[in-house]
PDB file of N, CA and C in Angstrom:
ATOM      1  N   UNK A   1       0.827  -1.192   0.000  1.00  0.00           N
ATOM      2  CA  UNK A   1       0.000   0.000   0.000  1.00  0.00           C
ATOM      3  C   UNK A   1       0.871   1.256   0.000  1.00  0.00           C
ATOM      4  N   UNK A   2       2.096   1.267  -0.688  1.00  0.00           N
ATOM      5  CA  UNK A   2       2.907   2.192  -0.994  1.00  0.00           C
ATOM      6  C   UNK A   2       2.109   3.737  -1.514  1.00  0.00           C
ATOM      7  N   UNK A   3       0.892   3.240  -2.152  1.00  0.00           N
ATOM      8  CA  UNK A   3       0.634   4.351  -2.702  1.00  0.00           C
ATOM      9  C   UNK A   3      -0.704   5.176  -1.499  1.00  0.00           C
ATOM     10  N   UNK A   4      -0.982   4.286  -0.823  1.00  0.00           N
ATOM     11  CA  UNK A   4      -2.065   5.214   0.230  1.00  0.00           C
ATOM     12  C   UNK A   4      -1.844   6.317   0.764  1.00  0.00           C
ATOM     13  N   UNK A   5      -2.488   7.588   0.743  1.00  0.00           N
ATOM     14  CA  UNK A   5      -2.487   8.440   1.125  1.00  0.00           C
ATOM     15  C   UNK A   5      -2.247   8.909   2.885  1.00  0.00           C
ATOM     16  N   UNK A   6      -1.478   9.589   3.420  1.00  0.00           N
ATOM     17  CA  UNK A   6      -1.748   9.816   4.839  1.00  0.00           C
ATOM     18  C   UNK A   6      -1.981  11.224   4.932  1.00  0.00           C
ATOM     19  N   UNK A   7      -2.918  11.349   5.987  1.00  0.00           N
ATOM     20  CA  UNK A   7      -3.213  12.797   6.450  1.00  0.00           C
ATOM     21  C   UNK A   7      -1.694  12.698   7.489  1.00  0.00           C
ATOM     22  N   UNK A   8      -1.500  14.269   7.682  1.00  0.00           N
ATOM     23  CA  UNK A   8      -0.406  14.908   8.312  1.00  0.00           C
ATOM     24  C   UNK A   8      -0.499  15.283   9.327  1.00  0.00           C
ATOM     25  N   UNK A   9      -1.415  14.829  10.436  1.00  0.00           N
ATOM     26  CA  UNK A   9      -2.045  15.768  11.485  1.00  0.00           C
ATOM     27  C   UNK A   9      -1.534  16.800  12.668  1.00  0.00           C
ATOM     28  N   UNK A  10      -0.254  16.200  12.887  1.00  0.00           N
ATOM     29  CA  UNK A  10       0.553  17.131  13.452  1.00  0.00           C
ATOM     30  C   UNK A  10       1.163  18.316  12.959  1.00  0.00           C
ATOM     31  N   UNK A  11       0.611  18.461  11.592  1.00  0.00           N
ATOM     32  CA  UNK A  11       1.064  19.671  10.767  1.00  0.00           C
ATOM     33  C   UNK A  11      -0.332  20.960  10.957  1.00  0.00           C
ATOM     34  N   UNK A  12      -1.757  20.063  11.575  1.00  0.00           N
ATOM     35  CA  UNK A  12      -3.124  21.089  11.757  1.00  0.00           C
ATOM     36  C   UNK A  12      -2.881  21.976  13.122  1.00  0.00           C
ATOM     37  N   UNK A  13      -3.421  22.835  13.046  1.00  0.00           N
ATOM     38  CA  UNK A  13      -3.121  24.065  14.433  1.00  0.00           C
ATOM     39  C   UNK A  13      -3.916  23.563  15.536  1.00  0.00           C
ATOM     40  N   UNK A  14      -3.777  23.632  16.775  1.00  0.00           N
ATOM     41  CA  UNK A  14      -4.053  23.442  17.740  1.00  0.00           C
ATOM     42  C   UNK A  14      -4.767  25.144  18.577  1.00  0.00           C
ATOM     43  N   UNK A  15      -5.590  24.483  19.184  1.00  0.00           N
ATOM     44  CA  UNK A  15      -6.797  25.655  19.888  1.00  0.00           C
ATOM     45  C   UNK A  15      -7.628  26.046  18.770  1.00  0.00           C
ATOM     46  N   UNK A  16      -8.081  27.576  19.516  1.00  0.00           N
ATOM     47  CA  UNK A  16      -9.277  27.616  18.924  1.00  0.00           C
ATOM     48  C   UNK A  16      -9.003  28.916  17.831  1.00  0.00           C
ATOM     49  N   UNK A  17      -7.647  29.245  17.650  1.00  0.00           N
ATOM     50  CA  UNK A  17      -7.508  30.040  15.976  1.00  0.00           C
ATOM     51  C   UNK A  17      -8.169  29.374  14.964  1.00  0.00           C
ATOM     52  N   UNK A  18      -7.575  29.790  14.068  1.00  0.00           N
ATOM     53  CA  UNK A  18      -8.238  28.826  12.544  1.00  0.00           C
ATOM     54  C   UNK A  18      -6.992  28.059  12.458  1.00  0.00           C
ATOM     55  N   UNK A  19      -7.325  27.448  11.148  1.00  0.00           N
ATOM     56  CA  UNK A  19      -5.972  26.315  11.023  1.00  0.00           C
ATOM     57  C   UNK A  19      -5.586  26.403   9.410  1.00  0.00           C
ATOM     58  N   UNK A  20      -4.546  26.934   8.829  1.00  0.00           N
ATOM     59  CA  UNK A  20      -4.381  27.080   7.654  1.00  0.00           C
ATOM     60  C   UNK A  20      -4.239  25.982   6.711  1.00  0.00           C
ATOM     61  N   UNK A  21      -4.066  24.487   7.692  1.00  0.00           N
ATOM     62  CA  UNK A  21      -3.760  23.235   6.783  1.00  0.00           C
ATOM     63  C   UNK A  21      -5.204  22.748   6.244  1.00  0.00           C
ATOM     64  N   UNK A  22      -6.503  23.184   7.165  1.00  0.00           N
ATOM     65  CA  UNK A  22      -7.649  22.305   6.630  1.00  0.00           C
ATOM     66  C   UNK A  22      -8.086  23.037   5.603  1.00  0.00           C
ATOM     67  N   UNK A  23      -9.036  22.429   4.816  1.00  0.00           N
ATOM     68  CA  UNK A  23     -10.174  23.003   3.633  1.00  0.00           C
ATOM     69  C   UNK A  23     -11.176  23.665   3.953  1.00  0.00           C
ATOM     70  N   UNK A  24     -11.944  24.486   3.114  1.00  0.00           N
ATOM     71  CA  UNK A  24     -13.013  25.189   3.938  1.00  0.00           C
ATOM     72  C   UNK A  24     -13.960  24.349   4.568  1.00  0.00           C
ATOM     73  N   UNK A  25     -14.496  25.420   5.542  1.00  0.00           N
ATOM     74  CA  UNK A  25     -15.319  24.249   6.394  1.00  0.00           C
ATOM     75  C   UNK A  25     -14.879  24.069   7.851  1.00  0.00           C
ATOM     76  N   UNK A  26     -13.605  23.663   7.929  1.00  0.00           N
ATOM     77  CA  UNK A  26     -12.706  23.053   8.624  1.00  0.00           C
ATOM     78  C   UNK A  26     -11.902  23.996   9.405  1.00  0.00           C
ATOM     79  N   UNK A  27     -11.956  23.834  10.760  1.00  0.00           N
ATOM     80  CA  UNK A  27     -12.181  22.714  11.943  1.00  0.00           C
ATOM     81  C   UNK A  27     -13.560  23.352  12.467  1.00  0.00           C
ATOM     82  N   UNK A  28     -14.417  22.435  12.565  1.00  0.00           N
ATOM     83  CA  UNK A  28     -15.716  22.563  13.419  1.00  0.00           C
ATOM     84  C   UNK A  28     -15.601  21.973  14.615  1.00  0.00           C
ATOM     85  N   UNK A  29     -16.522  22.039  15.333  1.00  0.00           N
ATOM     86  CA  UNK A  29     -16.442  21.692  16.888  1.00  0.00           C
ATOM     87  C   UNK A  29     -16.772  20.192  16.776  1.00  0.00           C
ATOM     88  N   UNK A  30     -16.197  19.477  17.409  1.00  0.00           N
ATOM     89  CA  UNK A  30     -16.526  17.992  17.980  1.00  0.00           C
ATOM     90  C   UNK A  30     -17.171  17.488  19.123  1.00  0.00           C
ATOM     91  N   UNK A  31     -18.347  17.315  19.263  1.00  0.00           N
ATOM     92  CA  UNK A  31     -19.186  16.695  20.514  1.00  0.00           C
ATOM     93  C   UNK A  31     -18.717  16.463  21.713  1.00  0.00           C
ATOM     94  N   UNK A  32     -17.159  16.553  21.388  1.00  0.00           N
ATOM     95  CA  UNK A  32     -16.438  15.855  22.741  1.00  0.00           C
ATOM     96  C   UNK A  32     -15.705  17.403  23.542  1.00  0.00           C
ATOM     97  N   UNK A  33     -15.831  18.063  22.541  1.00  0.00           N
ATOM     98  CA  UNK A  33     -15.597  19.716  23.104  1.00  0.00           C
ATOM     99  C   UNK A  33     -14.202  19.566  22.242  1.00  0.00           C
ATOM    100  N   UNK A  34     -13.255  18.940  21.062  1.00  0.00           N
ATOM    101  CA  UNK A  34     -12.116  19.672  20.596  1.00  0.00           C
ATOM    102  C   UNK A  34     -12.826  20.204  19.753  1.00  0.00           C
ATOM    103  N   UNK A  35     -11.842  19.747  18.298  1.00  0.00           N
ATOM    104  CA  UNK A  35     -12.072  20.841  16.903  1.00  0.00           C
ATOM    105  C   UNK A  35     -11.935  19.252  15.917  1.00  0.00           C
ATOM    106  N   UNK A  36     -12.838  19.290  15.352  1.00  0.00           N
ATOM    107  CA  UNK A  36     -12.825  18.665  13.997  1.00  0.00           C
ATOM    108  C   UNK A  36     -11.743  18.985  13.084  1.00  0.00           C
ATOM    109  N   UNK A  37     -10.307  18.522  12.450  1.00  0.00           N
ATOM    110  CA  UNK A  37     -10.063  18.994  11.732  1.00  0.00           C
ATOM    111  C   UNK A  37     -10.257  18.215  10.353  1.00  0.00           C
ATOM    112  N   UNK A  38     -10.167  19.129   8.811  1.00  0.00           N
ATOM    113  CA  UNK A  38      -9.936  17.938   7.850  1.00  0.00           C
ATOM    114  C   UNK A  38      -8.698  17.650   6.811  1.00  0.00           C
ATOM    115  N   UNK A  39      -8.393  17.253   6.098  1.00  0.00           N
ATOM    116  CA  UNK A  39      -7.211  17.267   5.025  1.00  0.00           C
ATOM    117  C   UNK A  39      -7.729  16.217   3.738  1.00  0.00           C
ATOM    118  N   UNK A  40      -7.666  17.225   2.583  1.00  0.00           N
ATOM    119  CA  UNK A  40      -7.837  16.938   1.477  1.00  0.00           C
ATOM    120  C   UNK A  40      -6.905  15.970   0.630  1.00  0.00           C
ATOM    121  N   UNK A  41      -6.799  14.652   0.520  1.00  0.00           N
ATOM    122  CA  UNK A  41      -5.565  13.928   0.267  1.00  0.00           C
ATOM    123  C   UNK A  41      -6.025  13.370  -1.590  1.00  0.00           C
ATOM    124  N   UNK A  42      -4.803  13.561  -2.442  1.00  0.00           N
ATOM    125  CA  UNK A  42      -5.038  13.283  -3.815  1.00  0.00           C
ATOM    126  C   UNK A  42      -4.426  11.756  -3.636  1.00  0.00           C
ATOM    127  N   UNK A  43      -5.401  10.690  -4.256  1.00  0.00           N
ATOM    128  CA  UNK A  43      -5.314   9.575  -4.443  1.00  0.00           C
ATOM    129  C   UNK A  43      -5.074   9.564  -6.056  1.00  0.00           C
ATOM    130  N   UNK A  44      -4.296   8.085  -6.342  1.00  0.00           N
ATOM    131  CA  UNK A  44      -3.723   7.585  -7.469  1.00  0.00           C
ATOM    132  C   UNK A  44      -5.649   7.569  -8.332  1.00  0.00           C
ATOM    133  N   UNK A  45      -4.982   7.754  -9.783  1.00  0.00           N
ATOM    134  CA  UNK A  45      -6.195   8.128 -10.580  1.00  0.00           C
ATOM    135  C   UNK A  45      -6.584   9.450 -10.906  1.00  0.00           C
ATOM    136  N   UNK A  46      -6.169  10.309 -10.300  1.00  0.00           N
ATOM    137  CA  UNK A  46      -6.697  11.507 -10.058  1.00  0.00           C
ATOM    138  C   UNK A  46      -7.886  11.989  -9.154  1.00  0.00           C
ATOM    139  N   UNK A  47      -8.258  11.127  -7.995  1.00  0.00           N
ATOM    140  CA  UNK A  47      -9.360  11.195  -7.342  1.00  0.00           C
ATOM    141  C   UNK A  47      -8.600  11.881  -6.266  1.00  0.00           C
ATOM    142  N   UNK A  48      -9.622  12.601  -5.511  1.00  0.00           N
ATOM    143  CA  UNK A  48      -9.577  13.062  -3.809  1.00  0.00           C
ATOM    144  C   UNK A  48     -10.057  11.865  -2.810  1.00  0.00           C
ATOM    145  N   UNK A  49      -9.765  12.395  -1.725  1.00  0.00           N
ATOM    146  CA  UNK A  49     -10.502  11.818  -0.850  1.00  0.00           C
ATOM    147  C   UNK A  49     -10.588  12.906   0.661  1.00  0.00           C
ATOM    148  N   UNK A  50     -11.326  12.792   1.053  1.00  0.00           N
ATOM    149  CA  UNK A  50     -11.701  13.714   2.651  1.00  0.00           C
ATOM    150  C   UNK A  50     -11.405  13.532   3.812  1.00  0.00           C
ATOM    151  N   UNK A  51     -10.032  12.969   4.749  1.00  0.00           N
ATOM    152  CA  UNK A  51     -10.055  12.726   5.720  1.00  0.00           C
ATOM    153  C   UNK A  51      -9.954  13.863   6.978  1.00  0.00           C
ATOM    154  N   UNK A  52     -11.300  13.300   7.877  1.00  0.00           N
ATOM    155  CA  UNK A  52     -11.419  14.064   8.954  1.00  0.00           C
ATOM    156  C   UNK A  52     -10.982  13.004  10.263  1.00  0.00           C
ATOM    157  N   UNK A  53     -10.242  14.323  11.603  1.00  0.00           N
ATOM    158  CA  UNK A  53     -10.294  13.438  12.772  1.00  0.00           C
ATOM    159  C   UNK A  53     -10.010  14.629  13.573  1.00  0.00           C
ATOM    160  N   UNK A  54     -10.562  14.039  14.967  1.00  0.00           N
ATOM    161  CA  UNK A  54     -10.816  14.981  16.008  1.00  0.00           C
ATOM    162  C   UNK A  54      -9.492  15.310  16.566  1.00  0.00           C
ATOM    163  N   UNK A  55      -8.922  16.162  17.022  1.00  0.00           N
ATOM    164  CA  UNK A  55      -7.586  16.702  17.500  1.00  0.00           C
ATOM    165  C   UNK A  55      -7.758  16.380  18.946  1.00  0.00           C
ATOM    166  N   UNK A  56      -8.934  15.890  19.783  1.00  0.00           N
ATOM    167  CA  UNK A  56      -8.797  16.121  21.254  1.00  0.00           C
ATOM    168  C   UNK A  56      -9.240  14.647  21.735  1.00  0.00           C
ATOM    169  N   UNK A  57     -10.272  14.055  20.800  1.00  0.00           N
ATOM    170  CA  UNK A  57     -10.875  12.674  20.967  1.00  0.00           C
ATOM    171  C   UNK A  57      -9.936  11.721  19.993  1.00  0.00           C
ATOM    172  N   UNK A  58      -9.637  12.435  18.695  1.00  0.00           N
ATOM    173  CA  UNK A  58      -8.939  11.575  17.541  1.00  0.00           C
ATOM    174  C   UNK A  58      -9.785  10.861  16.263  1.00  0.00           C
ATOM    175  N   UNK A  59     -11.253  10.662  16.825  1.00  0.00           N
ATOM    176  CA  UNK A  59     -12.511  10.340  16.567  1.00  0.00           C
ATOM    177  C   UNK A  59     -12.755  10.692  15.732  1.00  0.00           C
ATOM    178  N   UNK A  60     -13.937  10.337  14.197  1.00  0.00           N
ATOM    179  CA  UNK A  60     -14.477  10.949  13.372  1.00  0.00           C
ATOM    180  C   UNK A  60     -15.732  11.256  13.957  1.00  0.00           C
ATOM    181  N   UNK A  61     -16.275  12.770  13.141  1.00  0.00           N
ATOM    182  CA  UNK A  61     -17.778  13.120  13.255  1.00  0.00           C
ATOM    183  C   UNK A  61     -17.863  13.666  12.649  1.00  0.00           C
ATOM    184  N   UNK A  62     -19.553  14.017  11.958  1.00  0.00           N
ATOM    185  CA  UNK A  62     -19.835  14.166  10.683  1.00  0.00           C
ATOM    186  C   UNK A  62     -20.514  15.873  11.236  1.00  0.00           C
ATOM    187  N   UNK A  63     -20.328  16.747  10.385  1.00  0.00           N
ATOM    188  CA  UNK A  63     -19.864  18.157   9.965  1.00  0.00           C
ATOM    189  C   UNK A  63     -21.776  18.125  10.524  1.00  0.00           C
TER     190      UNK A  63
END
């Protein structure tokens, strides 16, 4: 799986500024009280894909 994509997450901002690494939208609040963040990752083919995860839980939740 050489070619799978990874999000970078230690590269997203921490607290409650904005975060210049996510896409619009991004970081919303997470149920658990962090920040949703997301990262836009280009997969082989020319496709995207959307990965989100919580910065405080780690958790996904939907926007």
């Amino acid at each position: 799986m050489e070619n799978t994509p990874r999000a970078d997450w230690q590269q997203h901002a921490s607290g409650n500024g904005p975060c210049g690494r996510c896409p619009g939208g991004f970081p919303y609040p997470c149920p658990c009280g962090g920040r949703v963040h997301g990262e836009l990752l280009q997969i082989p083919d020319n496709g995207f894909i959307q990965l989100t995860r919580c910065e405080r839980c780690e958790g996904l939740a939907d926007p």
